[in-house]
Protein backbone atom coordinates (compact mmCIF):
# COMPACT_ATOMS: atom_id res chain seq x y z
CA UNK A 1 159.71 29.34 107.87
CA UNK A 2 160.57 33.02 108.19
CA UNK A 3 158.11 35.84 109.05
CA UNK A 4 156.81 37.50 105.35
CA UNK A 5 159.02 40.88 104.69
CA UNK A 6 157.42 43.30 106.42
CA UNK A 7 155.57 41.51 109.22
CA UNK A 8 156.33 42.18 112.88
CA UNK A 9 157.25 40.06 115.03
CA UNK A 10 154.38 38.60 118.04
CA UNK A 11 156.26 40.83 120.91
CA UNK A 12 156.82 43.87 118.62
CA UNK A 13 154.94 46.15 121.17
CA UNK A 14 156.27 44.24 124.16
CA UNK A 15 160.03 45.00 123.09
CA UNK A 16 159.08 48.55 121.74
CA UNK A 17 157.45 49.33 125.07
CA UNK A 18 160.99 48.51 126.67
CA UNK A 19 162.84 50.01 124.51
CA UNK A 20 160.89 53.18 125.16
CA UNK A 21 161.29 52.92 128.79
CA UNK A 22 164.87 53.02 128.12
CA UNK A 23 164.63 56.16 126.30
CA UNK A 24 162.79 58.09 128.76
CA UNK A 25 165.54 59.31 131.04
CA UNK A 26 167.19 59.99 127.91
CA UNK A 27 164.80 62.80 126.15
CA UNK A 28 164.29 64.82 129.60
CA UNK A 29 168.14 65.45 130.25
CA UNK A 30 169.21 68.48 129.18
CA UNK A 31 170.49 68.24 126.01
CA UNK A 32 167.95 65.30 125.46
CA UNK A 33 165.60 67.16 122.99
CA UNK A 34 169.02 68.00 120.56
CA UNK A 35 169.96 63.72 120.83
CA UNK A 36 170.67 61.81 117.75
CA UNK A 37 168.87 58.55 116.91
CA UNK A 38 172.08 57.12 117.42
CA UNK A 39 172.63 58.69 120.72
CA UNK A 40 169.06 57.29 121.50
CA UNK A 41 170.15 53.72 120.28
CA UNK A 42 173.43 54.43 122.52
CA UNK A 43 170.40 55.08 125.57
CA UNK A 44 168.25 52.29 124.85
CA UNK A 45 171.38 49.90 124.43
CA UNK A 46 170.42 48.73 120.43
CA UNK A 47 171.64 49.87 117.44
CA UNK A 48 170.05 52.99 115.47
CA UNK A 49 168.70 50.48 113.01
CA UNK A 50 167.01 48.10 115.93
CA UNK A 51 165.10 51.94 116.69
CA UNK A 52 164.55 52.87 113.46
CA UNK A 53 162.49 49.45 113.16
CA UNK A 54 160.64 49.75 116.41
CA UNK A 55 159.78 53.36 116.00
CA UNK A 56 160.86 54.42 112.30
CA UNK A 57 162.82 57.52 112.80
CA UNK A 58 164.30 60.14 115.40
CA UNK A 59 160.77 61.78 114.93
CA UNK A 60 158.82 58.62 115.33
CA UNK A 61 160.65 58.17 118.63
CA UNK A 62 159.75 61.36 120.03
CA UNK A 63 156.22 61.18 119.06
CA UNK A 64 155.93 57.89 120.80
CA UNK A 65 157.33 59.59 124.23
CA UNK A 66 154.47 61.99 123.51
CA UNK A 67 152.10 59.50 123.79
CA UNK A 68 153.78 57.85 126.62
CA UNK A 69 153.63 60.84 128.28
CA UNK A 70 149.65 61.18 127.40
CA UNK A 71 148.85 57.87 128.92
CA UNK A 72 150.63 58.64 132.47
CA UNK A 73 148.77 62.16 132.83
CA UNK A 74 145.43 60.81 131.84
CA UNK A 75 144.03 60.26 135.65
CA UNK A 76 145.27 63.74 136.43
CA UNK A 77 143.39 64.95 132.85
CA UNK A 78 140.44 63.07 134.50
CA UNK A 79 140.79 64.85 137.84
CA UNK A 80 141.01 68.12 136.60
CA UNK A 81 137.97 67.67 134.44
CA UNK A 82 135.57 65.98 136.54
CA UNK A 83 136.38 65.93 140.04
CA UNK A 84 134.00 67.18 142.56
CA UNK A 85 134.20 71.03 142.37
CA UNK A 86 135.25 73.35 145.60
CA UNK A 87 133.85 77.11 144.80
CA UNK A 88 135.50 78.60 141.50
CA UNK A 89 138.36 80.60 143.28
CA UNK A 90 139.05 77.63 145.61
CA UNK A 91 138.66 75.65 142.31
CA UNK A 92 141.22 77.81 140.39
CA UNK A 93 143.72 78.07 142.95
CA UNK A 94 143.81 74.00 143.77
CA UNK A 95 144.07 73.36 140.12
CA UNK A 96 147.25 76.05 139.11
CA UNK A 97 148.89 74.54 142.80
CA UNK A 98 148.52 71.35 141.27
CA UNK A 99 150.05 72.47 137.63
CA UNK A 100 153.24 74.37 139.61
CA UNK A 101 153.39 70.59 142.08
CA UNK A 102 152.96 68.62 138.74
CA UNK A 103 156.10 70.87 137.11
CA UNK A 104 158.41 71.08 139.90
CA UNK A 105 158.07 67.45 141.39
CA UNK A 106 156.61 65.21 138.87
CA UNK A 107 158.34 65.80 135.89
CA UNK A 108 156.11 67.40 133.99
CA UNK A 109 157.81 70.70 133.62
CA UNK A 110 160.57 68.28 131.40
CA UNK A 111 157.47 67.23 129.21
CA UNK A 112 156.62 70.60 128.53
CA UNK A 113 160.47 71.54 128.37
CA UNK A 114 161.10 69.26 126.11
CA UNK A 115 157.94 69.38 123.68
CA UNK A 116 158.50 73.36 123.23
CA UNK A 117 162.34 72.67 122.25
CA UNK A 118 161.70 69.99 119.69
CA UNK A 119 158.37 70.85 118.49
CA UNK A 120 158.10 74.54 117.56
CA UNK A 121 158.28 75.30 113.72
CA UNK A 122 158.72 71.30 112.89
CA UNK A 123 155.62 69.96 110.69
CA UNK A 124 155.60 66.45 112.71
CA UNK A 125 156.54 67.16 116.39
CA UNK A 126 154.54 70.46 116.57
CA UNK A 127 151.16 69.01 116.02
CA UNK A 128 152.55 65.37 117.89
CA UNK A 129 152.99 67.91 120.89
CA UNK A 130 150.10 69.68 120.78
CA UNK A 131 147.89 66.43 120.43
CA UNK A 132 149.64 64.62 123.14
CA UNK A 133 150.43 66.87 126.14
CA UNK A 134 148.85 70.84 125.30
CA UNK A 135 145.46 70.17 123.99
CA UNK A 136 144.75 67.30 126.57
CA UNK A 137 145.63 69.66 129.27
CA UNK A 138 143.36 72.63 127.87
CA UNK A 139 140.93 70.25 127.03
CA UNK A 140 140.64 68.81 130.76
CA UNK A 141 140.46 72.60 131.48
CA UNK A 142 137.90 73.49 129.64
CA UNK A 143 135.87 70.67 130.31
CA UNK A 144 136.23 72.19 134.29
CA UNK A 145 135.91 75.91 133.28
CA UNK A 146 132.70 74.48 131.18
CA UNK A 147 130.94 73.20 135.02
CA UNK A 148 131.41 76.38 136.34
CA UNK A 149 129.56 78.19 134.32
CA UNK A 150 126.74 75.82 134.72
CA UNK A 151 127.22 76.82 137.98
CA UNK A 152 126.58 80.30 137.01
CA UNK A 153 129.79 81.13 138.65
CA UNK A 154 131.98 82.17 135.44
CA UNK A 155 130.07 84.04 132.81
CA UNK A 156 128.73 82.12 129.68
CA UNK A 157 131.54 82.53 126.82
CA UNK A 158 133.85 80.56 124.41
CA UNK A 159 134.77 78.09 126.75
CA UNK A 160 138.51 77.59 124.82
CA UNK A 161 139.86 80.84 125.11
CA UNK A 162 138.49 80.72 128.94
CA UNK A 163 140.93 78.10 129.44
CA UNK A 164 144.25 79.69 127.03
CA UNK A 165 143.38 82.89 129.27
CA UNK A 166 143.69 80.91 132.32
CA UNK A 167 146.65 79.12 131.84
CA UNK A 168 149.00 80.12 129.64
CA UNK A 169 150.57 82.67 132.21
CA UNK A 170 150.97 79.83 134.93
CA UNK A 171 152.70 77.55 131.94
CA UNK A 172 154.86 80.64 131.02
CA UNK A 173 155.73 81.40 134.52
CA UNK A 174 156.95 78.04 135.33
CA UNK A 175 159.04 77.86 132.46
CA UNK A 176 160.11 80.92 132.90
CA UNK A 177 161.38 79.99 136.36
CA UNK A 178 162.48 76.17 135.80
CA UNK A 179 163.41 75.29 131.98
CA UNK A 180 164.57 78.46 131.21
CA UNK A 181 166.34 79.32 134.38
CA UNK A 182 164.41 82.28 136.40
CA UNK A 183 164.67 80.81 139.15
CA UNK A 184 168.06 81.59 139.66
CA UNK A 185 168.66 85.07 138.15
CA UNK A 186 164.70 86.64 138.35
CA UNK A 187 162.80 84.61 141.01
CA UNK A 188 159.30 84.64 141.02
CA UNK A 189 156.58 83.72 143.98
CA UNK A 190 154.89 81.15 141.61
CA UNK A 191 151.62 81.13 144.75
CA UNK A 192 151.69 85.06 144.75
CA UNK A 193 151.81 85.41 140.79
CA UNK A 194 148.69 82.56 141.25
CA UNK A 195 146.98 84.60 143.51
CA UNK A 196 147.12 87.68 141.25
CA UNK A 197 146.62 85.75 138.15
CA UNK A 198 142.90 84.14 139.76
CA UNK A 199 141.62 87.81 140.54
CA UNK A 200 142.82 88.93 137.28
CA UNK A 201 140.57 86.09 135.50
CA UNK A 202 137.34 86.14 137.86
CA UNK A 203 137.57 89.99 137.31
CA UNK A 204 136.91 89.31 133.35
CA UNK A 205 135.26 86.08 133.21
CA UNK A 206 133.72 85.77 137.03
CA UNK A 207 129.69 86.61 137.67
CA UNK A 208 130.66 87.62 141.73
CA UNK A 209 128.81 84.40 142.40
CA UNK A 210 130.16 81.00 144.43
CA UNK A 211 128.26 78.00 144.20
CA UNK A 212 128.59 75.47 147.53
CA UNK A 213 130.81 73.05 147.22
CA UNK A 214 130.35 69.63 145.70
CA UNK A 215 130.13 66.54 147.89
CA UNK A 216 133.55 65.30 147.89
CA UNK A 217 135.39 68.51 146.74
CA UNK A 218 138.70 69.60 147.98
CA UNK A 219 138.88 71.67 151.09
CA UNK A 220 139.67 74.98 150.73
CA UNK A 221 142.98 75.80 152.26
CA UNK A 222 142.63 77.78 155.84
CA UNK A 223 143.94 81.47 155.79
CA UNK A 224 147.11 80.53 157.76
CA UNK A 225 147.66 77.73 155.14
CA UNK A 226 147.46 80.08 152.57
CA UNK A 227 149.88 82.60 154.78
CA UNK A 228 152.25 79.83 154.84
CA UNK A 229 152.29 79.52 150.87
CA UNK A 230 152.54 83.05 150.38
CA UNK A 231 155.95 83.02 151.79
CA UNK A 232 157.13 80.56 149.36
């Protein structure tokens, strides 16, 4: 006897799971955010109406590469948010190192890339976007930017916009530099424009103060380490 219309089939998640795999290299190439279902079918090696079924449109596709996306940053959303805490300028500069590592070797500057390009002004992928990749990130930041106040080191305030102050410029100035091109016709010292940014923010949002470190925290990089970077 036939499954009822409508049912799915027992390895339904298995096969969409693979399928999605499949699409992955697919949606980060360059003109991957601009693909056609069909040209997503063509990636995954099925037709456009085996994808349609496993993820319902072009849309539903994207959004599930969203979430995929979500569940292999969540132990660096952990990290960020509760890791053992170095003093809040040590603190600041390990975390925007880590975004500008995180962009430039482990793909995430593609996630970004390619949620901006197929998620601004479009009613599904916009808030998709936001809910899978921004607002975790912000979130993880604000949860850290949250501790150091408790710490008395940043002064008490709307935690939120702490964090959209912080990074935003660091997001811009990566794209800036990789998606969009920079790099090649207006380069940018990504550690300098860090080191700027930091004094910028603990100049509006800093009490002067530096709590010790925690137990387990992240060394502080040596001045001739942080020479080195400067040159970069």
């Amino acid at each position: 006897m036939g499954r009822p219309a409508g049912s799915r089939n027992p390895d339904f998640e298995a096969t969409r799971a693979s399928l999605l795999r499949g699409l992955l290299a697919r949606v980060t190439e360059p003109d991957g955010a601009r693909a056609s279902l069909r040209e997503l079918a063509a990636a995954a090696g099925v037709s456009a109406s085996t994808l349609r079924h496993y993820f319902g449109s072009r849309e539903g596709v994207l959004a599930a590469v969203f979430a995929h996306w979500h569940e292999g940053g969540r132990p660096y959303l952990l990290s960020v948010a509760t890791e053992p805490l170095a003093p809040v300028r040590a603190s600041l500069d390990g975390l925007l190192r880590r975004l500008g590592e995180a962009f430039d070797q482990h793909g995430v500057g593609e996630v970004f890339a390619v949620g901006l390009a197929v998620g601004l002004r479009q009613e599904t992928l916009g808030p998709a976007y936001l809910q899978e990749v921004l607002d975790p990130l912000l979130e993880a930041v604000e949860a850290r930017l949250a501790r150091h106040v408790a710490r008395g080191e940043l002064r008490a305030g709307e935690v939120r916009h702490m964090a959209l102050s912080l990074m935003s410029p660091p997001l811009l100035a990566l794209l800036h530099q990789g998606a969009l091109g920079g790099v090649a016709c207006r380069p940018l010292s990504y550690t300098r424009f860090c080191d700027d940014h930091i004094a910028a923010f603990l100049r509006a949002h800093g009490t002067g103060h530096e709590a010790p470190a925690e137990p387990g925290a992240r060394a502080p990089q040596s001045m001739a380490e942080r020479a080195r970077r400067a040159l970069g």
